[in-house]
N, C-alpha and C. Protein backbone atom coordinates (compact mmCIF):
# COMPACT_ATOMS: atom_id res chain seq x y z
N UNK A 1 13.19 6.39 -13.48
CA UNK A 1 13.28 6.62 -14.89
C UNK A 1 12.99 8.09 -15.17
N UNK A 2 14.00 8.84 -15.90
CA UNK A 2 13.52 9.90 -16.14
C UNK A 2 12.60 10.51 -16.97
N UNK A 3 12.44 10.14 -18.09
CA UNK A 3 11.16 10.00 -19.09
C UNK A 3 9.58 9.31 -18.57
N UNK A 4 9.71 8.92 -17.24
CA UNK A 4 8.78 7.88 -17.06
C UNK A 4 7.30 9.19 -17.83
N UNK A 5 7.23 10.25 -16.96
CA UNK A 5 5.88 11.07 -17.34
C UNK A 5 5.77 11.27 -18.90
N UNK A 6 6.56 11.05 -19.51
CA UNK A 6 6.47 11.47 -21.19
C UNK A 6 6.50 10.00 -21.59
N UNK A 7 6.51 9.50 -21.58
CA UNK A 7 6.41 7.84 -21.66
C UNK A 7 5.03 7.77 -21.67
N UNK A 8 4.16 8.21 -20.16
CA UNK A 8 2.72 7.96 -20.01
C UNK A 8 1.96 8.26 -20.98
N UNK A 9 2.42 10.49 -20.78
CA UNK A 9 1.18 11.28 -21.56
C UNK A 9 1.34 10.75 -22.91
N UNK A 10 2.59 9.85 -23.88
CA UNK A 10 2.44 9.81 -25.30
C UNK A 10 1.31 9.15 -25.49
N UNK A 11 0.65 8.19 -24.49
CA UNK A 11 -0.60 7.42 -24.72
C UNK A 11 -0.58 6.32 -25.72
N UNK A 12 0.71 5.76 -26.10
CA UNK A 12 0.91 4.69 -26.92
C UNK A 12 0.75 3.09 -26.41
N UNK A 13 0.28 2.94 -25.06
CA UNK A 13 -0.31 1.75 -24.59
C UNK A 13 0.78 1.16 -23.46
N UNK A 14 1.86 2.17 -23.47
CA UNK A 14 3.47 1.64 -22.92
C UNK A 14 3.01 1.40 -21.55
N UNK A 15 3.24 0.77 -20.34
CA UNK A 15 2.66 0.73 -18.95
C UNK A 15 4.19 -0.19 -19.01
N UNK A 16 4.59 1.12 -17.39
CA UNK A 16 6.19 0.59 -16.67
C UNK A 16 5.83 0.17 -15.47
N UNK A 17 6.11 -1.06 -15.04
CA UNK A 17 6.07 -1.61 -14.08
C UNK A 17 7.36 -1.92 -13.28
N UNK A 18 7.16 -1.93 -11.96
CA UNK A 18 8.65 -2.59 -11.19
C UNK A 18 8.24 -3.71 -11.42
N UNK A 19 9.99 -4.47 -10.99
CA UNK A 19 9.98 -6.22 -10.75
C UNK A 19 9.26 -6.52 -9.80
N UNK A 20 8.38 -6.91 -9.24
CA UNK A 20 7.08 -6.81 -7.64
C UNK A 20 7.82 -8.90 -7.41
N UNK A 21 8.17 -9.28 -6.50
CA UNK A 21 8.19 -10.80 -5.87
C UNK A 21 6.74 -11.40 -6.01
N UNK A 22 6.25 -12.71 -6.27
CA UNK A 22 5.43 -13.07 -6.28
C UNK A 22 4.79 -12.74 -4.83
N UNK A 23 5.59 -13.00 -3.73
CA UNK A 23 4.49 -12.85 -2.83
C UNK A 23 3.75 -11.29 -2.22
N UNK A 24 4.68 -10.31 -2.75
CA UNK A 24 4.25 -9.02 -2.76
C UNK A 24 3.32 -8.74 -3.62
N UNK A 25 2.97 -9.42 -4.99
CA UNK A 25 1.91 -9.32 -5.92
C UNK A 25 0.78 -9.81 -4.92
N UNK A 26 0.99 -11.38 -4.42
CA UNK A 26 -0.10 -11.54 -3.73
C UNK A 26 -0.88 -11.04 -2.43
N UNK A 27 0.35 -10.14 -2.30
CA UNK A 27 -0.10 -8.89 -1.00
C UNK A 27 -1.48 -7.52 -1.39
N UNK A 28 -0.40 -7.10 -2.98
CA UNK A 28 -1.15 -6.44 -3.15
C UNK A 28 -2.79 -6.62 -3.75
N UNK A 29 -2.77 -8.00 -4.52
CA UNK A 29 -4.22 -8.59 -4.57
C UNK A 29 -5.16 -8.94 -3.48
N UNK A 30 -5.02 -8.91 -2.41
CA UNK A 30 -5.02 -9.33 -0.86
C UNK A 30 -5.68 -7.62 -0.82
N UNK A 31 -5.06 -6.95 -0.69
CA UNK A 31 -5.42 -5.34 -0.44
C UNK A 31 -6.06 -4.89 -0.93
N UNK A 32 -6.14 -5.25 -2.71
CA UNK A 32 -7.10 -4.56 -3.53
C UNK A 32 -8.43 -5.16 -3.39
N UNK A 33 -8.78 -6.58 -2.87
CA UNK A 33 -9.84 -6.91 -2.79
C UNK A 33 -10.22 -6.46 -1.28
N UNK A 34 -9.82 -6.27 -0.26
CA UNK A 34 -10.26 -5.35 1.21
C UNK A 34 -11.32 -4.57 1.05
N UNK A 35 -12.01 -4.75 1.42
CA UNK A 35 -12.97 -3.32 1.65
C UNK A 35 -12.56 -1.87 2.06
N UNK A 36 -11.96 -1.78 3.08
CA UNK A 36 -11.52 -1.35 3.40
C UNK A 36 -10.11 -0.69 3.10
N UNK A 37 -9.69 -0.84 1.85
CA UNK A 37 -8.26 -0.31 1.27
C UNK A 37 -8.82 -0.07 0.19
N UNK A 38 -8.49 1.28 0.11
CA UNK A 38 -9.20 2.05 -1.61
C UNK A 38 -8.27 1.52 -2.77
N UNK A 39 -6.65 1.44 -2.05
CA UNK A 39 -5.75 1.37 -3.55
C UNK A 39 -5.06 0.47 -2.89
N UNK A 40 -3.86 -0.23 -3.40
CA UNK A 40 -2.76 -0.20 -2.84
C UNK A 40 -1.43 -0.48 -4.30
N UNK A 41 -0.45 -0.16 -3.65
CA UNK A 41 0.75 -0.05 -4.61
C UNK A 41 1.97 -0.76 -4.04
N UNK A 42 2.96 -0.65 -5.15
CA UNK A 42 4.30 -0.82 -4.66
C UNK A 42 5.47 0.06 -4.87
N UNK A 43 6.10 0.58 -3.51
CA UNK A 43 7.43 1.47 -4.29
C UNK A 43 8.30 0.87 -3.24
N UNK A 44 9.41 1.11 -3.96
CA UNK A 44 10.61 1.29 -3.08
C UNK A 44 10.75 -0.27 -2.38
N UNK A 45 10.72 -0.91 -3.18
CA UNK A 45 10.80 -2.29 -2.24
C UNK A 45 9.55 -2.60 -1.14
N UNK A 46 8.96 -1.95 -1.02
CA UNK A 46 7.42 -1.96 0.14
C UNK A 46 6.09 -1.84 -0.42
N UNK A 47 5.35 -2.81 0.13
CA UNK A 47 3.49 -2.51 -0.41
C UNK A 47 3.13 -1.84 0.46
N UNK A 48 2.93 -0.77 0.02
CA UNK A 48 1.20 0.20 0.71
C UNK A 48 -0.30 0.63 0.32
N UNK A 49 -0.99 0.79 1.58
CA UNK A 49 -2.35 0.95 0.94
C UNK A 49 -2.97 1.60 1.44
N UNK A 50 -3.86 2.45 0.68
CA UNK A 50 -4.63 3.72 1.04
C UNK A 50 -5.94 3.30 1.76
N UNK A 51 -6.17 3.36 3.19
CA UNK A 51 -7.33 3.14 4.21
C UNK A 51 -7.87 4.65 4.50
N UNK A 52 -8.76 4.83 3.81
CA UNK A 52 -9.62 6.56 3.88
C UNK A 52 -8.48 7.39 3.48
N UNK A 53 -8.17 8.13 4.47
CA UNK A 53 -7.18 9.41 4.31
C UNK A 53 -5.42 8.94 4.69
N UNK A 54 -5.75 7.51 4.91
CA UNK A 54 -4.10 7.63 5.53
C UNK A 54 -3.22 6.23 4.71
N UNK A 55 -2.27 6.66 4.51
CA UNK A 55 -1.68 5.36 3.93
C UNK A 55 -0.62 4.33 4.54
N UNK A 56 -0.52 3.07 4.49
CA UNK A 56 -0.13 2.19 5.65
C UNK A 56 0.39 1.49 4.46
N UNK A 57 1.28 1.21 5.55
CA UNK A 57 2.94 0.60 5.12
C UNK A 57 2.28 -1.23 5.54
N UNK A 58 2.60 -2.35 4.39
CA UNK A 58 2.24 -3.32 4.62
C UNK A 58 3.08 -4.34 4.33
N UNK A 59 3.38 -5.67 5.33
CA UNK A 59 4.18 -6.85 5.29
C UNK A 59 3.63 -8.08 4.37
N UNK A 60 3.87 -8.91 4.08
CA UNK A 60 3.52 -10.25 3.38
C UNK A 60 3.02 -10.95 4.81
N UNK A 61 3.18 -10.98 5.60
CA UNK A 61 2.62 -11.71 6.79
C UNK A 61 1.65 -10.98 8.12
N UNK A 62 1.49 -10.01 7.65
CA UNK A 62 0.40 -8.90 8.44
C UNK A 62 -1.18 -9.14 8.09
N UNK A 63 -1.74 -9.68 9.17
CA UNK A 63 -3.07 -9.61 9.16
C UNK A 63 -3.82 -8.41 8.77
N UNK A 64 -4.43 -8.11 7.87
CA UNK A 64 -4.68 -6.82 6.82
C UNK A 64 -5.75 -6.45 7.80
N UNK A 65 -6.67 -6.56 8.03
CA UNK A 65 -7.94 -5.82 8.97
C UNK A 65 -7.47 -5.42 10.38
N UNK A 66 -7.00 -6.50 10.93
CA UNK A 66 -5.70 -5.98 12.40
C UNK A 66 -4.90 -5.01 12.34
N UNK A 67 -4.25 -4.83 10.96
CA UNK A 67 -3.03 -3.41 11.16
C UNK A 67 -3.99 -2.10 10.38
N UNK A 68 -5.25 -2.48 9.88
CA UNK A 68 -6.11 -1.07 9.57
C UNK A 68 -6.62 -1.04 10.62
N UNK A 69 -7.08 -1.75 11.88
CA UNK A 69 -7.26 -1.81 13.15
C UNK A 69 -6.49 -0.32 14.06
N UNK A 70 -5.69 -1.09 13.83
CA UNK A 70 -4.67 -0.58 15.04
C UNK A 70 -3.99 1.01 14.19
N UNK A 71 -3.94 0.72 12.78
CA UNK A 71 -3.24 2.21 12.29
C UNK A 71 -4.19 3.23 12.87
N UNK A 72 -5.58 2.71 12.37
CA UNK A 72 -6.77 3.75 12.53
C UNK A 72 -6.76 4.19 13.64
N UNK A 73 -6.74 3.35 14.70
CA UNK A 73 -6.86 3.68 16.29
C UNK A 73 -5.74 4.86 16.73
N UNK A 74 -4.58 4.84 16.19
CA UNK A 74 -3.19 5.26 16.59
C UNK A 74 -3.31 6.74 15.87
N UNK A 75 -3.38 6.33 14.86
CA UNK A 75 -3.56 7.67 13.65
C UNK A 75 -4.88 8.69 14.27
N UNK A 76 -5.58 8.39 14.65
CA UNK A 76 -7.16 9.04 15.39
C UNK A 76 -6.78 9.38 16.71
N UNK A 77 -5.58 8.94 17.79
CA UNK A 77 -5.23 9.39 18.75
C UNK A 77 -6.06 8.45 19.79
N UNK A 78 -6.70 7.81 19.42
CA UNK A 78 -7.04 6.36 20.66
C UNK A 78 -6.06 5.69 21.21
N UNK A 79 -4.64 5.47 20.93
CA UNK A 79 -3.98 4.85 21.63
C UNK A 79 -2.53 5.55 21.90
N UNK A 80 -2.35 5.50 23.22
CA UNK A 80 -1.22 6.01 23.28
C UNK A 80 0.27 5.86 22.60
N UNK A 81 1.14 7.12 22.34
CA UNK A 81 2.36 7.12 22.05
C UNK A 81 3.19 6.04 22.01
N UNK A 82 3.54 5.12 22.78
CA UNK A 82 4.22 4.24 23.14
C UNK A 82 3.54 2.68 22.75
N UNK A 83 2.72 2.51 21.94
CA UNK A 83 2.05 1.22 21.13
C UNK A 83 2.83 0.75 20.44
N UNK A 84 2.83 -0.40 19.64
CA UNK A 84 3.93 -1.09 19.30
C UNK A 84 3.50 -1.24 17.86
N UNK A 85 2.78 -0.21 17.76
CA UNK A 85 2.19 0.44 15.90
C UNK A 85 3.49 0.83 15.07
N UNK A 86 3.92 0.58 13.92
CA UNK A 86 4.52 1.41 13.36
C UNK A 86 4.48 3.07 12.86
């Protein structure tokens, strides 16, 4: 949307949302309650979520503490190149 930022700053109560699938809503409620995930959002057809400094790309069927597991490990350089991490 091209107006979306002048839409915001008018401050008239307007809030634009995408169409989100029910089960991607329940992804992202799933994330926001984590400890461990500061935010999470939706763009582009995909949920992601902010774990400290790095942000991770997330499925409807991904064990949420396992893939902050394994991002963290990969992203920090604990596991080699060739892991089957995204």
């Amino acid at each position: 949307m091209r107006k979306r930022s002048q839409v915001k700053k008018s401050g008239n109560g307007v809030r634009l949302v995408d169409d989100v699938t029910a089960a991607n809503a329940k992804l992202i409620k799933r994330l926001s309650e984590n400890e461990n995930v500061e935010s999470a959002w939706y763009f582009n057809g995909s949920v992601y979520g902010k774990c400290g400094d790095k942000r991770v790309k997330f499925d409807i069927l991904d064990d949420i503490i396992a893939k902050i597991r394994r991002k963290s490990k990969t992203l920090s350089g604990y596991e080699s190149e060739n892991s089957d991490v995204e």
